[in-house]
C-alpha atoms as a PDB file:
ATOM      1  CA  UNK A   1       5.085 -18.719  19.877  1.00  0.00           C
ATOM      2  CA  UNK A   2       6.647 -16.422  22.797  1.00  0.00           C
ATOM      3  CA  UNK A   3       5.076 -13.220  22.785  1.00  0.00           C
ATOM      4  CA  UNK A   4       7.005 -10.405  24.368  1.00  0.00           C
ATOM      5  CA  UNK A   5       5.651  -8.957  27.826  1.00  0.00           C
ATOM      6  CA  UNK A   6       5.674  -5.038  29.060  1.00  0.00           C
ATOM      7  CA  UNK A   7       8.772  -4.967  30.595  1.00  0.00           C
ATOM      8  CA  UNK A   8      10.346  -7.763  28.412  1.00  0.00           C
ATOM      9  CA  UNK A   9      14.028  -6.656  26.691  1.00  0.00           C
ATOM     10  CA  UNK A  10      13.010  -6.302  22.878  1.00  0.00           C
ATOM     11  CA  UNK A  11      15.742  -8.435  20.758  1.00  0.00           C
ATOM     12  CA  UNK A  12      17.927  -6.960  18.532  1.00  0.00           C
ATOM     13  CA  UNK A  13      18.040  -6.910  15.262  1.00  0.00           C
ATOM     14  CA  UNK A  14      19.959  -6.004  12.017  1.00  0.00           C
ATOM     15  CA  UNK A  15      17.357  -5.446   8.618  1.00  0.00           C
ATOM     16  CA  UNK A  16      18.105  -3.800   5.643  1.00  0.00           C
ATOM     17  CA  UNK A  17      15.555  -0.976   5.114  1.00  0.00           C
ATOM     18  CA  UNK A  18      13.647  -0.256   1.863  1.00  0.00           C
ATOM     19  CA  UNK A  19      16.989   1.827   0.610  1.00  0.00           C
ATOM     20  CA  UNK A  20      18.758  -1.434   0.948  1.00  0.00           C
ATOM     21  CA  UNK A  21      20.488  -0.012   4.247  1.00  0.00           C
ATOM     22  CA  UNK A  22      21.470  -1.977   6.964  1.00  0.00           C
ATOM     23  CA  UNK A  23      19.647  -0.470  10.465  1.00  0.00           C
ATOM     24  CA  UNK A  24      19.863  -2.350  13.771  1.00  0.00           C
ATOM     25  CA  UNK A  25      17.407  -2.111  17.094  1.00  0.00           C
ATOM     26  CA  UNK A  26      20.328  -1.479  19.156  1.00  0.00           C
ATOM     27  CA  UNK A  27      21.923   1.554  16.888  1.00  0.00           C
ATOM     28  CA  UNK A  28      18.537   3.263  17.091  1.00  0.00           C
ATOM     29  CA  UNK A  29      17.865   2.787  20.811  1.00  0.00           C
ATOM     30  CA  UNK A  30      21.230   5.062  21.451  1.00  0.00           C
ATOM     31  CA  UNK A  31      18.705   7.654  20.007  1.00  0.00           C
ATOM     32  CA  UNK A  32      15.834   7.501  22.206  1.00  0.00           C
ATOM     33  CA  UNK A  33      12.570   5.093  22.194  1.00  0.00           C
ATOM     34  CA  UNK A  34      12.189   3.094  19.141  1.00  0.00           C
ATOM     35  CA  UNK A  35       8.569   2.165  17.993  1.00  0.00           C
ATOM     36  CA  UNK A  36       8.693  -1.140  15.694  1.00  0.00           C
ATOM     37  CA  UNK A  37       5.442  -2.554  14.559  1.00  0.00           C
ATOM     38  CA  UNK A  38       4.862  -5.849  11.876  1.00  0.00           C
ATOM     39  CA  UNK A  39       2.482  -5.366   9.323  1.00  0.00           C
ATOM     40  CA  UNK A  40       1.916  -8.952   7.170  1.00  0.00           C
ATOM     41  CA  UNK A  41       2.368  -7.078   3.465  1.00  0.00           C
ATOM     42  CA  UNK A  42       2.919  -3.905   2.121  1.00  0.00           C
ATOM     43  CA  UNK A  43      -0.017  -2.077   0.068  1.00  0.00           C
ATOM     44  CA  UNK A  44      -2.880  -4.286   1.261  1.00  0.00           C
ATOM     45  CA  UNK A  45      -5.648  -1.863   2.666  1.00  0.00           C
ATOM     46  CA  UNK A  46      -4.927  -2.183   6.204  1.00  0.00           C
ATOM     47  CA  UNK A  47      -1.473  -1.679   5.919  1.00  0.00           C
ATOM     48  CA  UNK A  48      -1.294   0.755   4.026  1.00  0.00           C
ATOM     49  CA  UNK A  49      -4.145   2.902   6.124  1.00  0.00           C
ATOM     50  CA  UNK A  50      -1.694   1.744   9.250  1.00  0.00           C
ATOM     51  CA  UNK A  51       1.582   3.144   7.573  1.00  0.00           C
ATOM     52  CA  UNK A  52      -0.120   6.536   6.237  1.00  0.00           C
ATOM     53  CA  UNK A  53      -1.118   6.625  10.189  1.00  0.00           C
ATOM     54  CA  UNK A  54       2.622   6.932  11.515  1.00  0.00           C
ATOM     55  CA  UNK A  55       3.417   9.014   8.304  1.00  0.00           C
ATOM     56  CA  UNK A  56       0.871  11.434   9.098  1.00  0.00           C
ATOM     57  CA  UNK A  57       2.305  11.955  12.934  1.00  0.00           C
ATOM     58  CA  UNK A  58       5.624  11.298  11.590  1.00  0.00           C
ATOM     59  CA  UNK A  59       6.495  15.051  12.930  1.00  0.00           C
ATOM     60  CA  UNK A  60       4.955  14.413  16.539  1.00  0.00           C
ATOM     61  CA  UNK A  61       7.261  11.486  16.993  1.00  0.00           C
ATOM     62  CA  UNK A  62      10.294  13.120  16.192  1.00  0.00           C
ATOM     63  CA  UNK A  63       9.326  15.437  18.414  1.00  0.00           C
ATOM     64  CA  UNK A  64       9.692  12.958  21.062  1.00  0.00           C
ATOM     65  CA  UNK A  65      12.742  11.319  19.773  1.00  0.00           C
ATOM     66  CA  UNK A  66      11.224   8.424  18.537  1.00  0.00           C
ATOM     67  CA  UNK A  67      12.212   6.253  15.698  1.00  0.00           C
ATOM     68  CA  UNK A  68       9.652   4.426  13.739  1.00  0.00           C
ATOM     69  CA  UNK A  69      10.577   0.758  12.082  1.00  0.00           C
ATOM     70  CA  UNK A  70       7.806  -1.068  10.130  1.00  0.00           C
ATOM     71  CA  UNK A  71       8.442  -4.588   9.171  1.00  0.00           C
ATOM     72  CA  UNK A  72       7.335  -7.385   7.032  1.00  0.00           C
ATOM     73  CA  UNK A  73       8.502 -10.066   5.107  1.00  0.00           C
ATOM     74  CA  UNK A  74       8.434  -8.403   2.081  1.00  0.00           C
ATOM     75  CA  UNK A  75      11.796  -7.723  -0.345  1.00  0.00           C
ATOM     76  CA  UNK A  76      13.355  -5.004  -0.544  1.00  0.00           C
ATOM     77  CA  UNK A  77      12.425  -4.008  -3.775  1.00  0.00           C
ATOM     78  CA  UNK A  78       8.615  -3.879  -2.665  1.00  0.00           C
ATOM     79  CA  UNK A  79       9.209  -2.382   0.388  1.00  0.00           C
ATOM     80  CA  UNK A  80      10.668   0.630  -1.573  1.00  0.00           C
ATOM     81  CA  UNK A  81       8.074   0.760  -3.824  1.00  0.00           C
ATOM     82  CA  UNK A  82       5.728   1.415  -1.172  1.00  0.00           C
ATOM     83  CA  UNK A  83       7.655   3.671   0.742  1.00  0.00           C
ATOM     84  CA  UNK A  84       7.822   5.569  -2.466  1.00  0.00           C
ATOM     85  CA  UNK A  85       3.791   5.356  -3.474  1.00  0.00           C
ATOM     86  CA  UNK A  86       3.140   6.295  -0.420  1.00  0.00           C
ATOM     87  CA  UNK A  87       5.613   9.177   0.581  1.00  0.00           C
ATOM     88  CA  UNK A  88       6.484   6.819   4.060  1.00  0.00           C
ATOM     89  CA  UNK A  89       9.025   9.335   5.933  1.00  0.00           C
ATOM     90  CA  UNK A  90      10.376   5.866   8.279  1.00  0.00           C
ATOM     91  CA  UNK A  91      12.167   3.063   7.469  1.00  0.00           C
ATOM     92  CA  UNK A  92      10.378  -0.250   6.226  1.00  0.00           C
ATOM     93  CA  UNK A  93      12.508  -3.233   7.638  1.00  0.00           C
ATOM     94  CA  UNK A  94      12.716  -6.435   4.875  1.00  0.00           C
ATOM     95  CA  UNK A  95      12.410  -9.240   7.321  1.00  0.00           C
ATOM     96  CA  UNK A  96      11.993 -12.170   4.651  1.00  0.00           C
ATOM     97  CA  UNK A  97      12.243 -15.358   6.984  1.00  0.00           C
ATOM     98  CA  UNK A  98      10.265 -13.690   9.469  1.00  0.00           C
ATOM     99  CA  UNK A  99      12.907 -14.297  12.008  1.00  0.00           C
ATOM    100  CA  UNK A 100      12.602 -11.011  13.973  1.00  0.00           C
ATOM    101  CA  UNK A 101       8.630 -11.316  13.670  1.00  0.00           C
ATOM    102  CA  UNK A 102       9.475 -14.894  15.447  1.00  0.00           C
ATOM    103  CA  UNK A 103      11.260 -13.435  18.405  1.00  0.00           C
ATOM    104  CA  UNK A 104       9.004 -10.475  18.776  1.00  0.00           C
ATOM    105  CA  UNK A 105       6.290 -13.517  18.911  1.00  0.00           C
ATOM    106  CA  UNK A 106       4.054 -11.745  16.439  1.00  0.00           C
ATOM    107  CA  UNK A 107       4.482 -14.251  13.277  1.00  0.00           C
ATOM    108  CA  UNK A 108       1.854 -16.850  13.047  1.00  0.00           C
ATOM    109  CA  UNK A 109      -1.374 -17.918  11.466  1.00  0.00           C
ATOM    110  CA  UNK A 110      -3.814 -15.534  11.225  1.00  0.00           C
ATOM    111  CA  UNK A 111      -7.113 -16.423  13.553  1.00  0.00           C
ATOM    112  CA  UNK A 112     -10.008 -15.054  13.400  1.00  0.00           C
ATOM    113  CA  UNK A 113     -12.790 -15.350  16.524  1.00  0.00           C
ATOM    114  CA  UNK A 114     -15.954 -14.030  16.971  1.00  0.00           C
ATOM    115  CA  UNK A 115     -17.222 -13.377  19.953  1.00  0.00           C
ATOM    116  CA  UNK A 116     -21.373 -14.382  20.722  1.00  0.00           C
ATOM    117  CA  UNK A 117     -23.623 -10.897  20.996  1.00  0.00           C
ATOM    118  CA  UNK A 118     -25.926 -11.927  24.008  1.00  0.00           C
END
């Protein structure tokens, strides 16, 4: 897995959203910054804290021209329902075969480490 470096170019991507909506990286970069961030399925605890997060600031943000993207491999259809349940003012990105996950470096198997308490 290649995980992306500060100062790394991001790679585009085209996703439909949770409206069924085709949005692309590069369209929303001729806006200003773009903040994309993977989340492994929608309305699992953490998640859904983590979305309710960027909804919450949602108004900061576009305050600084920034676009928010959230995506996971779930369908469309779910993704909608929990944009809906949750009142998500962003766009939720379906990316089913993990592909953009891939090249963003962030798909994998989930690890967990614990560190020894001297």
């Amino acid at each position: 897995m290649n995980t992306l470096n500060v100062g790394d170019t991001a790679p585009n991507f085209s996703l439909q959203n949770q409206s069924g909506e085709t949005v692309s990286l590069q369209q929303a970069l001729t806006h200003g910054p773009v903040l994309v961030y993977f989340y492994p399925k929608a309305s699992t605890p953490g998640c859904t804290v983590q979305a309710q997060g960027l909804r919450d600031i949602k108004a900061q943000l576009d305050g600084l021209n920034v676009t928010v993207f959230g995506i996971s491999p779930d369908p469309v259809a779910k993704l909608a329902k929990f944009a809906e349940k949750q009142a998500l003012n962003f766009n939720l990105l379906s990316d089913e075969d993990h592909a953009v996950a891939d090249g963003f470096g962030v798909w994998g198997e989930k690890k967990f480490t614990l560190d020894k308490i001297a």
